[in-house]
Protein backbone atom coordinates (compact mmCIF):
# COMPACT_ATOMS: atom_id res chain seq x y z
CA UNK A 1 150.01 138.98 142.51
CA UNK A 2 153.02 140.50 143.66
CA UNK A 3 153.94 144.11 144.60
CA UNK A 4 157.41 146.08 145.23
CA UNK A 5 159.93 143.67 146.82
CA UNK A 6 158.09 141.15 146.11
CA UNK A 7 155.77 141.22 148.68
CA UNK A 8 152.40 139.46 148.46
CA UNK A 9 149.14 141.53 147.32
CA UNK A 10 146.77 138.96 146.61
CA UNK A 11 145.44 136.08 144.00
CA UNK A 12 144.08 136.57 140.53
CA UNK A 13 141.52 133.83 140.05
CA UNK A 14 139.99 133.68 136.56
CA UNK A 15 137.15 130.73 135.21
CA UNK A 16 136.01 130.07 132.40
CA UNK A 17 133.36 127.88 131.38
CA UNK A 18 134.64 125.28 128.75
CA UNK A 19 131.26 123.31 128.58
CA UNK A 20 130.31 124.51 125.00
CA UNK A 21 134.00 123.94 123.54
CA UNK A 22 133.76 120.32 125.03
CA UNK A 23 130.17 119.90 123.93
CA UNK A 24 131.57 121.47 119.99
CA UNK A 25 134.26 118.75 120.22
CA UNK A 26 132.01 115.51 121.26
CA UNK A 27 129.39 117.01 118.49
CA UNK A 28 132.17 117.04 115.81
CA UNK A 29 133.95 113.57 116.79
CA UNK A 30 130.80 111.73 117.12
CA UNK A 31 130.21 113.83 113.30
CA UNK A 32 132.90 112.14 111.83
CA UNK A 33 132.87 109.08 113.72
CA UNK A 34 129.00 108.30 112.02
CA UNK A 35 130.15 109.58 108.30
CA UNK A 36 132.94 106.81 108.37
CA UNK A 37 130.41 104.28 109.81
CA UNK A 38 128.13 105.38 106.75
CA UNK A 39 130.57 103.98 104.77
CA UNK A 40 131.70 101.01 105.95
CA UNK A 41 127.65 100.14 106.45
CA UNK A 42 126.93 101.46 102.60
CA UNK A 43 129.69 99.08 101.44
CA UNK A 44 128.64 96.15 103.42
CA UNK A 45 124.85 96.18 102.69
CA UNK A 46 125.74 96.72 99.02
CA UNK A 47 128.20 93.98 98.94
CA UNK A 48 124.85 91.51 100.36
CA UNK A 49 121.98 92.96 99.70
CA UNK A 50 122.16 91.28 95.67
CA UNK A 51 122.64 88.17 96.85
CA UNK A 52 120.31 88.19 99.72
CA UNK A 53 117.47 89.25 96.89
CA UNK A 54 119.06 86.12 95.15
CA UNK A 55 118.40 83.44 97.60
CA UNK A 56 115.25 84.58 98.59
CA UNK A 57 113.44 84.03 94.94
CA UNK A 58 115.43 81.12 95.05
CA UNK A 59 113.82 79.73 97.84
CA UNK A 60 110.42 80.93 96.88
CA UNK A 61 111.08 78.80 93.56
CA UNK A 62 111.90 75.48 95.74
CA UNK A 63 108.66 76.32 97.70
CA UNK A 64 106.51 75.99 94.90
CA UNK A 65 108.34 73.40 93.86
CA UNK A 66 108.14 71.33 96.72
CA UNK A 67 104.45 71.99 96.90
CA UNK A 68 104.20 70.53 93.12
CA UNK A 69 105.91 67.42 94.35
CA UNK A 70 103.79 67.19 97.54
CA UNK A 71 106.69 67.44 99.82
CA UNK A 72 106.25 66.70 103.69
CA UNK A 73 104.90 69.27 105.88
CA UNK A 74 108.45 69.41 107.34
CA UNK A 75 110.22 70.41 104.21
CA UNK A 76 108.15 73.38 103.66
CA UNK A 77 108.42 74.66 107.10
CA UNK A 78 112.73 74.76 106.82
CA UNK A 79 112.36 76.08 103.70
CA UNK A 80 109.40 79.18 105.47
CA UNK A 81 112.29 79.00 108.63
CA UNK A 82 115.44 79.66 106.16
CA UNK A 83 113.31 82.66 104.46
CA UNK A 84 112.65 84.12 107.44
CA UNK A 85 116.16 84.39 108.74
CA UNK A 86 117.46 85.73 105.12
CA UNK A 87 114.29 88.45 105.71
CA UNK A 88 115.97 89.31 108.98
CA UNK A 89 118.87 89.56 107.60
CA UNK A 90 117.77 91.44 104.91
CA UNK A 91 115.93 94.15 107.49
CA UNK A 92 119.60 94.65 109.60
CA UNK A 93 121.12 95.53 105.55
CA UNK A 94 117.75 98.16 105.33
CA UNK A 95 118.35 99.72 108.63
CA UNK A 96 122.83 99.73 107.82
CA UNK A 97 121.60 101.59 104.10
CA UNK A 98 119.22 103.94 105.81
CA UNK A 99 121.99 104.80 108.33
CA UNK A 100 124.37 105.63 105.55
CA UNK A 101 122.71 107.68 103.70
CA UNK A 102 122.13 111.19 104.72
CA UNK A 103 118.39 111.92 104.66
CA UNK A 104 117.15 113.73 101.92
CA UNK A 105 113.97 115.95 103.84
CA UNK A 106 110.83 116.48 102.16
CA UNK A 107 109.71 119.37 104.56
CA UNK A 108 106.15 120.38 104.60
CA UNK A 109 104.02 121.69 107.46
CA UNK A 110 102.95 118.60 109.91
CA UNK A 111 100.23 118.37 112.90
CA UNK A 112 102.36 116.46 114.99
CA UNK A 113 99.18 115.43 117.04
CA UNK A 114 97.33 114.29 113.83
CA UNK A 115 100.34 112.04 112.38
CA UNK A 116 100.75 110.24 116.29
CA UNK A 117 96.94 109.23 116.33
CA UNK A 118 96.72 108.06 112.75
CA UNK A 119 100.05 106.05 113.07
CA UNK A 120 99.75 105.28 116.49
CA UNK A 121 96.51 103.44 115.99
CA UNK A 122 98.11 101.29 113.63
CA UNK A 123 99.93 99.52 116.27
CA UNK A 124 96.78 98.66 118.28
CA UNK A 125 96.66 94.97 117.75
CA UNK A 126 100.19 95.07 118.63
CA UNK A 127 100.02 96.55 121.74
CA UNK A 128 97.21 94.48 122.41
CA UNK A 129 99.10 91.52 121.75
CA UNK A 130 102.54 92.50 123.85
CA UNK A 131 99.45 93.53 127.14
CA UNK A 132 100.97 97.33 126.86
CA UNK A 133 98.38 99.58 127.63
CA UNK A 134 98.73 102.88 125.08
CA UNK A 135 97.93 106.19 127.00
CA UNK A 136 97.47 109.13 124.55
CA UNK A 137 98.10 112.75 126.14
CA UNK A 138 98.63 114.90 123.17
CA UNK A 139 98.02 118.26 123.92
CA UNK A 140 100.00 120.52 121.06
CA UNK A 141 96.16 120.29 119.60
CA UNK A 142 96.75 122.25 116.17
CA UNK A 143 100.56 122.78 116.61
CA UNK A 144 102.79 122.38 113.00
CA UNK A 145 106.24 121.57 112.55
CA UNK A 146 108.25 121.70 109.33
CA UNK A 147 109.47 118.02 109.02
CA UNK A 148 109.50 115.25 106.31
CA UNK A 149 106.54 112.99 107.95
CA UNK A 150 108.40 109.84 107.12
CA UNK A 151 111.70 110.46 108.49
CA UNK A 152 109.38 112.26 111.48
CA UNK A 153 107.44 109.30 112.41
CA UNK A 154 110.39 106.50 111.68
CA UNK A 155 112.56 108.46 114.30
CA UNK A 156 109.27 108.06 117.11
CA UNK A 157 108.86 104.70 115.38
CA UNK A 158 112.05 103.29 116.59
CA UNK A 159 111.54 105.56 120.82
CA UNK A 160 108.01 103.17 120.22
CA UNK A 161 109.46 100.02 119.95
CA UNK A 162 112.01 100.43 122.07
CA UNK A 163 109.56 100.94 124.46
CA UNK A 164 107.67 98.06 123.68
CA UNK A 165 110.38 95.95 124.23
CA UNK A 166 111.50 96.97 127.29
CA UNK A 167 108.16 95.98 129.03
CA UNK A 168 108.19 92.09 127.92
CA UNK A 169 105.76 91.08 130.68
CA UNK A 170 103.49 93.88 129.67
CA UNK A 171 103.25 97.65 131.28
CA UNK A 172 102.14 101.23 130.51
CA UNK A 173 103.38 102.93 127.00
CA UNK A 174 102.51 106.82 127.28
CA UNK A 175 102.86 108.94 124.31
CA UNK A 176 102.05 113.12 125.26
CA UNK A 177 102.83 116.44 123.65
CA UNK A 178 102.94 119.83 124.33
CA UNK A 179 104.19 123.16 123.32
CA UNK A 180 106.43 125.33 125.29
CA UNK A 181 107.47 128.61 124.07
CA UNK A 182 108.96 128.08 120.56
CA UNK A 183 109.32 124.42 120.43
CA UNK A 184 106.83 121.46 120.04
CA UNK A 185 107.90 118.47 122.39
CA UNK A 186 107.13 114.96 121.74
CA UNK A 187 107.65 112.53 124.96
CA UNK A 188 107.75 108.57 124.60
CA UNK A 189 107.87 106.74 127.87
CA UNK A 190 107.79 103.33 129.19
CA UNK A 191 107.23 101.83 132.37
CA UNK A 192 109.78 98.84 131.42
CA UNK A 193 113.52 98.20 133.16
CA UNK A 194 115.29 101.36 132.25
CA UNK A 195 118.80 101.89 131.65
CA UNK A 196 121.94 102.35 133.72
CA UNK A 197 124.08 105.74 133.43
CA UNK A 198 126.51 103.65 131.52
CA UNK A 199 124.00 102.25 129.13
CA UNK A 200 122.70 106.24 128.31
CA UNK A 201 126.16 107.06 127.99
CA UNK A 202 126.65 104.65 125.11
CA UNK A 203 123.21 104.75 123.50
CA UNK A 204 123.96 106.45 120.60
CA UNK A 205 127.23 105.37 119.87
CA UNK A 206 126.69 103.38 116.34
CA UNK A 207 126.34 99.32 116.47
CA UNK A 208 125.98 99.37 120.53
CA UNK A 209 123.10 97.62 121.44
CA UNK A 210 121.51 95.96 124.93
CA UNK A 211 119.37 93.47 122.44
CA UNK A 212 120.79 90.21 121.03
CA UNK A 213 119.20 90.50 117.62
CA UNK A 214 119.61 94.62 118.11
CA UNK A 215 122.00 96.66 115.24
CA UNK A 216 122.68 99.29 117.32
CA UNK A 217 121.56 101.87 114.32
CA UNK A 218 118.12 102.72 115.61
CA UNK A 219 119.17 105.42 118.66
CA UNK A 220 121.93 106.89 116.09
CA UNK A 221 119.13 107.53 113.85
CA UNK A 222 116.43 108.88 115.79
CA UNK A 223 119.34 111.31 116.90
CA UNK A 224 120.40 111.84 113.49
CA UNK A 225 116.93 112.10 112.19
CA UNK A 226 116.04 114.94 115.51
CA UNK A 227 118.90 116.72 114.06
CA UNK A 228 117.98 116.98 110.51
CA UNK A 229 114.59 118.59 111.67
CA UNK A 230 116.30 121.51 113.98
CA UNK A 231 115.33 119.58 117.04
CA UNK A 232 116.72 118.09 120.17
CA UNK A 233 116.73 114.79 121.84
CA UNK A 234 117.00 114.23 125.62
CA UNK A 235 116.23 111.24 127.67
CA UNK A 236 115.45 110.54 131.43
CA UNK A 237 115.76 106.79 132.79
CA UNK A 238 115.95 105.04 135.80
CA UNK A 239 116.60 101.27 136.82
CA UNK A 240 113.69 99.50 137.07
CA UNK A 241 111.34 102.51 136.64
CA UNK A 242 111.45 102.78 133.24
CA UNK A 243 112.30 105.60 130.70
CA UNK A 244 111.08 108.86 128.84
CA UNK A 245 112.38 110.14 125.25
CA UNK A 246 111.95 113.69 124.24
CA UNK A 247 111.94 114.85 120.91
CA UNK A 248 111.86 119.07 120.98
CA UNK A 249 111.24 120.51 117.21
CA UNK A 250 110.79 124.09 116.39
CA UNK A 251 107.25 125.48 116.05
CA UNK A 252 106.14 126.72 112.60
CA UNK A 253 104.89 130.15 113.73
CA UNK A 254 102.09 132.04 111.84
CA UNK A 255 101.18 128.46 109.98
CA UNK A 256 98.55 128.73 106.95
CA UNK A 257 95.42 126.96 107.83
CA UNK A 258 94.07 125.82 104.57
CA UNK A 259 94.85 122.80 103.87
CA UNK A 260 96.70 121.04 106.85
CA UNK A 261 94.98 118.53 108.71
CA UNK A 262 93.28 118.63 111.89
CA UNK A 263 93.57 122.69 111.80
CA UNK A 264 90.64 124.02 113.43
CA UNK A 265 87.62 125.39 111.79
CA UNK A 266 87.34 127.91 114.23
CA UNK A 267 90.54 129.30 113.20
């Protein structure tokens, strides 16, 4: 700032914060960026999926055949190894149709604690199998969210699994909730190999994936899916010391009681 004669007076300095602008303008690019991958991915899984039905009661046909004929032992296992690469193929065109479409919510109130033990214990010979040890800390008790259970447990589904397959040699799979405030968190960790900054930074971008057989649809859809419900997705990782999802939903304040499971009959 100048006076009279130009002389000196001072310096003006004036900051703004642009963070929520920039944030606005990833949120809308990475918007568009998924509705134009929806189609592509609706288009391609259509385009296969008919034909993929096709072969496969084709190939139960020459099963039963071949068992009519008494065919060797060896032609009925290529027949039971072609199936079950057309079955994985088939899976990649469920999770590309899934991805496409925008999900249609059927909201009711949901004990978030009650739908993690009865699902979660579903996966116990799983677990058992991969030596992952399951630690349960779920301490929302009685809290209830307004979320389509399916879409709900799908999105912690997919955190699971991920998980899971990041501790191949076998390791600690913790599963804990709390509320906070106005907000129910879910947390998913994993004691497995963890990511680097510039895997996180790309983890939800749509087909990107650190797995050979991986889509790269499953992060873009627990994100999507987070989204749908009002809720927020974060993640903490590390290198070698594994990594922890949280899902943050709003809290259905003043619930009803009667008739949602696992409310207390105290209340």
């Amino acid at each position: 700032m100048r006076g009279k004669e130009d002389r000196p007076l001072g310096v003006w300095i004036l900051f703004r914060d642009v963070t929520e602008q920039h944030r606005l303008l990833d949120d809308r690019l990475h918007a568009e960026r998924l509705a134009l991958v929806g189609v592509m991915s609706a288009k391609f899984a259509h385009e296969i999926r008919n034909p993929l039905t096709s072969i496969l009661i084709n190939l139960d046909l020459l099963r039963d055949s071949l068992r009519e004929r008494s065919a060797s032992e060896e032609d009925e296992e290529t027949v039971t190894a072609i199936a079950s690469e057309v079955n994985r193929i088939q899976n990649v065109v469920k999770d590309y149709l899934r991805f496409s479409r925008k999900p249609q919510l059927s909201r009711e109130p949901v004990v978030l604690d009650d739908l993690l033990r009865r699902h979660l214990a579903m996966l116990a010979p799983e677990l058992e199998h991969r030596s992952l040890e399951l630690v349960l800390d779920l301490g929302a008790g009685a809290a209830v969210v307004d979320a389509d259970e399916d879409q709900l447990w799908q999105a912690i589904l997919n955190l699971v699994r991920n998980g899971m397959e990041a501790m191949p040699g076998g390791g600690r799979l913790s599963v804990t909730t709390r509320t906070t405030g106005d907000r129910v968190e879910c947390t998913v960790t994993d004691s497995g190999t963890g990511m680097t900054p510039e895997v996180q930074a790309e983890m939800f971008r749509p087909f990107f994936s650190t797995k050979p057989s991986g889509t790269g649809l499953g992060m873009p859809f627990v994100r999507q899916a987070t989204v749908e419900h009002g809720g927020t997705l974060t993640c903490r990782s590390e290198p070698g010391r594994g990594t922890a999802f949280t899902i943050s939903l709003p809290l259905v304040v003043d619930a009803p009681d009667d008739g949602i499971e696992g409310a207390s009959d105290d209340d």
